[in-house]
N, C-alpha and C. Protein backbone atom coordinates (compact mmCIF):
# COMPACT_ATOMS: atom_id res chain seq x y z
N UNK A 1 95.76 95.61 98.29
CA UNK A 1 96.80 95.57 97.27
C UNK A 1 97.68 94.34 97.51
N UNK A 2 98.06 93.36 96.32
CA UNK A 2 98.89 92.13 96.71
C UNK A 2 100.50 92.63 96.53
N UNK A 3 100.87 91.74 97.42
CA UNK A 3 102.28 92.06 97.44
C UNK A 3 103.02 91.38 96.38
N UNK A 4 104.34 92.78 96.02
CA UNK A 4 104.28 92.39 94.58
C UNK A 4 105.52 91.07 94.56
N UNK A 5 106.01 90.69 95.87
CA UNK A 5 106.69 90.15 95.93
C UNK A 5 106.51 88.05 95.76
N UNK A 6 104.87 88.13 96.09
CA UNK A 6 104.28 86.98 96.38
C UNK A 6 103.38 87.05 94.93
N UNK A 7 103.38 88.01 93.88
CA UNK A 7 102.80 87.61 92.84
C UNK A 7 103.05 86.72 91.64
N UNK A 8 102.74 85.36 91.67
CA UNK A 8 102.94 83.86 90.88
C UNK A 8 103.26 84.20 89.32
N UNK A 9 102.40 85.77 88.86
CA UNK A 9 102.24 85.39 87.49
C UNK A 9 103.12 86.49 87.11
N UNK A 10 103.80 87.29 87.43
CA UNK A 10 105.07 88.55 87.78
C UNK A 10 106.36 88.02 86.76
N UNK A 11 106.89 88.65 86.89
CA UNK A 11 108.33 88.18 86.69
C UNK A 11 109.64 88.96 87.28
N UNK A 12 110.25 88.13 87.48
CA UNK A 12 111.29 89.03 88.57
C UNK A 12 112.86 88.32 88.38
N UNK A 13 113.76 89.38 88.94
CA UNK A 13 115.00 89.22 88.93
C UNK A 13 116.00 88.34 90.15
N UNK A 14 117.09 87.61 90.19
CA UNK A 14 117.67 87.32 91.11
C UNK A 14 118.73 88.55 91.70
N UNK A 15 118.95 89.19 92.54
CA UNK A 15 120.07 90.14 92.82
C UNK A 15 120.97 89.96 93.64
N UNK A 16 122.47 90.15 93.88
CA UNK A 16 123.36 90.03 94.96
C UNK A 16 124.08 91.34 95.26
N UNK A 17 124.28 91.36 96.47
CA UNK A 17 125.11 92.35 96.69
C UNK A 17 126.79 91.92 97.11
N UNK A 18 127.13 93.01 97.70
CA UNK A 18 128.86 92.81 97.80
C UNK A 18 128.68 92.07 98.88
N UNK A 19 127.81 92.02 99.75
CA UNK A 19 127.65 90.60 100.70
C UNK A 19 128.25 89.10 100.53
N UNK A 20 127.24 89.16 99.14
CA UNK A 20 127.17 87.56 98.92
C UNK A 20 125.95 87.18 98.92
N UNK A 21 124.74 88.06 99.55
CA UNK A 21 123.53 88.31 100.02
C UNK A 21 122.60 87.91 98.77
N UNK A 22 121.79 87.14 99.04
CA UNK A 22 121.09 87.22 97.61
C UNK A 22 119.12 87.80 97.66
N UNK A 23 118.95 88.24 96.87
CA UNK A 23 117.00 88.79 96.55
C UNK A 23 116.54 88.47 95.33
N UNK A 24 115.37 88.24 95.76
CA UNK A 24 114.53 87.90 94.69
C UNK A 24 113.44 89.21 94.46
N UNK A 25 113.52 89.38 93.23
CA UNK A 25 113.33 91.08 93.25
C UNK A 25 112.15 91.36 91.91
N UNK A 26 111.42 91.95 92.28
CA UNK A 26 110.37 92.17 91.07
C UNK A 26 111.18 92.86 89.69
N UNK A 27 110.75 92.44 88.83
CA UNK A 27 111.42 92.99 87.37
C UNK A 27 110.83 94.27 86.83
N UNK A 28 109.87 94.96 87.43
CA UNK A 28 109.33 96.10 87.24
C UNK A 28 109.74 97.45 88.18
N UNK A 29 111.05 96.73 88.78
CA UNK A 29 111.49 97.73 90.32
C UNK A 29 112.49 98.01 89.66
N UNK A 30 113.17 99.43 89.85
CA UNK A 30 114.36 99.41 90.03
C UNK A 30 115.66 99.01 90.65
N UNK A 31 116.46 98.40 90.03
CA UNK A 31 117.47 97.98 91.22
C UNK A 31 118.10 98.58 92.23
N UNK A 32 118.01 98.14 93.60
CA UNK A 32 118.57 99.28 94.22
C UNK A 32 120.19 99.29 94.65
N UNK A 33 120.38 100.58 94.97
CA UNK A 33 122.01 100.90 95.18
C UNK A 33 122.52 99.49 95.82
N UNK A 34 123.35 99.14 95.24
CA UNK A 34 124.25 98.05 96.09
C UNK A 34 124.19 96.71 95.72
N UNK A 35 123.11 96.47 94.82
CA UNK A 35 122.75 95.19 94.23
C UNK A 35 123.27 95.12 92.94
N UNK A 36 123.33 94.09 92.20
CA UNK A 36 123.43 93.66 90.70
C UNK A 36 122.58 92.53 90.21
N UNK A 37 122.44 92.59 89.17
CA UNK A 37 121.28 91.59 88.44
C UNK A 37 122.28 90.17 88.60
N UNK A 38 121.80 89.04 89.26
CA UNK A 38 122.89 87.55 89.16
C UNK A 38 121.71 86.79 87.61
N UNK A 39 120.36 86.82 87.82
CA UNK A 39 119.71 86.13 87.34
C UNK A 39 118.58 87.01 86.65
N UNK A 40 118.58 87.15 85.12
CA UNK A 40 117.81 87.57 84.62
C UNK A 40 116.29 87.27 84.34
N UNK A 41 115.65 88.36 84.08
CA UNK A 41 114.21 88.13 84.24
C UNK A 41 113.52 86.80 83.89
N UNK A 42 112.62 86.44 84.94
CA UNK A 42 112.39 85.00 85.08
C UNK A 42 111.10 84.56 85.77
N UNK A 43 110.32 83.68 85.69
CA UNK A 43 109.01 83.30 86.65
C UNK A 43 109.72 83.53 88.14
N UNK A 44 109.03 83.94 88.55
CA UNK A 44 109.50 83.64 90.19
C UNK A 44 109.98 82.48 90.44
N UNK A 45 109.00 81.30 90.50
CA UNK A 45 109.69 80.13 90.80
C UNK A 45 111.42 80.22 90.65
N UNK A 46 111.43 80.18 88.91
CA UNK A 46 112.37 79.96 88.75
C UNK A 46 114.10 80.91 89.30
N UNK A 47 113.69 82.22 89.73
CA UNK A 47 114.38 83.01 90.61
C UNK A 47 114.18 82.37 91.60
N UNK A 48 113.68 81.69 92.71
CA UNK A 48 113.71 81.37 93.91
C UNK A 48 114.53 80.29 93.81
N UNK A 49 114.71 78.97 92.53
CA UNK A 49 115.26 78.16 92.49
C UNK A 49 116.70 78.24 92.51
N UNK A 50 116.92 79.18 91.62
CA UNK A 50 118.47 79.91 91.47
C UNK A 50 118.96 80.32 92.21
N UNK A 51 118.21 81.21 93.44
CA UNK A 51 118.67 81.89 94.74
C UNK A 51 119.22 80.24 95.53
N UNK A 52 118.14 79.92 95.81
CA UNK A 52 118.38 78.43 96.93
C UNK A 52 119.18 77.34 96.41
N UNK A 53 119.66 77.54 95.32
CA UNK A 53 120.61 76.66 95.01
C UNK A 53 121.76 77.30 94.90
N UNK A 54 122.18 78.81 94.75
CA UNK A 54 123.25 79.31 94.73
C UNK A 54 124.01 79.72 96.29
N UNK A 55 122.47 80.64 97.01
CA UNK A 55 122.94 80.98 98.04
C UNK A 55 122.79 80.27 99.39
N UNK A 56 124.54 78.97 99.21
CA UNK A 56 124.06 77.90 100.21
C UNK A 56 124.66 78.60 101.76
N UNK A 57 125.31 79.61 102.10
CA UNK A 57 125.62 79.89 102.89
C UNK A 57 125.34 81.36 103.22
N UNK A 58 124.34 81.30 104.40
CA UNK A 58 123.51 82.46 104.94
C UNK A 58 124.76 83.82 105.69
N UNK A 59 125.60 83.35 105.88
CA UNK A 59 126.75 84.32 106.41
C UNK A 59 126.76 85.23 105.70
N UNK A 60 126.86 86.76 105.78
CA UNK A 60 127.41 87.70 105.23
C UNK A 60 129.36 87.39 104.35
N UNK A 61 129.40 87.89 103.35
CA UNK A 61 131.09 87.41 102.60
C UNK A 61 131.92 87.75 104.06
N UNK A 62 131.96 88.97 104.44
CA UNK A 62 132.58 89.76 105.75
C UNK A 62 132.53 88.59 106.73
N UNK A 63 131.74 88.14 106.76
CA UNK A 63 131.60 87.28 108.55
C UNK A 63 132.56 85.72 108.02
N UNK A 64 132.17 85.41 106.45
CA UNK A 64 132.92 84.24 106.23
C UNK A 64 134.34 84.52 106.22
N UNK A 65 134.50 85.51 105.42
CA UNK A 65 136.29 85.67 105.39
C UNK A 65 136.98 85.88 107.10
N UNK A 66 136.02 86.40 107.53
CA UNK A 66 136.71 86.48 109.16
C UNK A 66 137.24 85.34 109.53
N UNK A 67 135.84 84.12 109.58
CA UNK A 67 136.01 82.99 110.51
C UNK A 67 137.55 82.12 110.09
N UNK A 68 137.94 81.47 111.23
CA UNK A 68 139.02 80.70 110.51
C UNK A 68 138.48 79.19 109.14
N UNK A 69 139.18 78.82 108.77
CA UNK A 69 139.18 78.00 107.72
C UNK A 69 138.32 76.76 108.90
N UNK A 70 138.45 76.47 109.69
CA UNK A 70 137.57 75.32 110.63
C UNK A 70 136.61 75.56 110.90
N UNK A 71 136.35 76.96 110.72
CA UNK A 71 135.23 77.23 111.16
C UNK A 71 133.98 77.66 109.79
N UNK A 72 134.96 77.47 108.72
CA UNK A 72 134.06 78.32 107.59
C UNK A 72 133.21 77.43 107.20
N UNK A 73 133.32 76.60 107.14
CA UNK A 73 132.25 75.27 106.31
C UNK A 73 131.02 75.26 106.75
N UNK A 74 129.87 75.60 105.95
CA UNK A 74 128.75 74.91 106.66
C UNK A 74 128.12 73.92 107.20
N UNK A 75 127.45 73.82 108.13
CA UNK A 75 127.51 72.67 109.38
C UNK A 75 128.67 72.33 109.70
N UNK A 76 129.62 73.15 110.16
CA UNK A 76 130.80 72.51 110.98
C UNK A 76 130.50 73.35 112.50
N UNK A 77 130.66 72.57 113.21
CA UNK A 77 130.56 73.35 114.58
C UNK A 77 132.02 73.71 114.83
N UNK A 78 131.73 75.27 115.32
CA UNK A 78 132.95 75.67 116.25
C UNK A 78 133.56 75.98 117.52
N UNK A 79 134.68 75.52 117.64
CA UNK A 79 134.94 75.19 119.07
C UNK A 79 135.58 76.34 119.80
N UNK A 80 135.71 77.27 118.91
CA UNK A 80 136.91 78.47 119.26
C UNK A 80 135.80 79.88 119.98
């Protein structure tokens, strides 16, 4: 059975949660608890493009709002 996640000719959704977290999600699934639709049904490609250009920072929202402001930027090293 192929995975329905790696299927080219599919169509699927972009989703985020209260994270900030983002998925690329088959359009024949139900959404699950905790997610919302960011990007409507779409070639994959084009969901993967939307994810990687939106979600430039891998941190959970929680872990960013923690860090201080020197430390929030991506690629900034921290010294603290």
């Amino acid at each position: 059975m192929k995975n329905p996640f790696d299927d080219e000719s599919s169509e699927f959704l972009a989703l985020i949660n209260a994270e900030g977290q983002y998925s690329l999600w088959p359009s024949f699934a139900n959404v699950p608890p905790g997610w919302k639709i960011i990007h409507q049904k779409a070639a994959r490609n084009t969901c993967l493009d939307y994810i990687n250009q939106h979600w430039t920072d891998m941190r959970p929202k929680s872990l960013i709002e923690s860090t201080p402001d020197a430390c929030s930027a991506p690629d900034t090293p921290c010294t603290s």
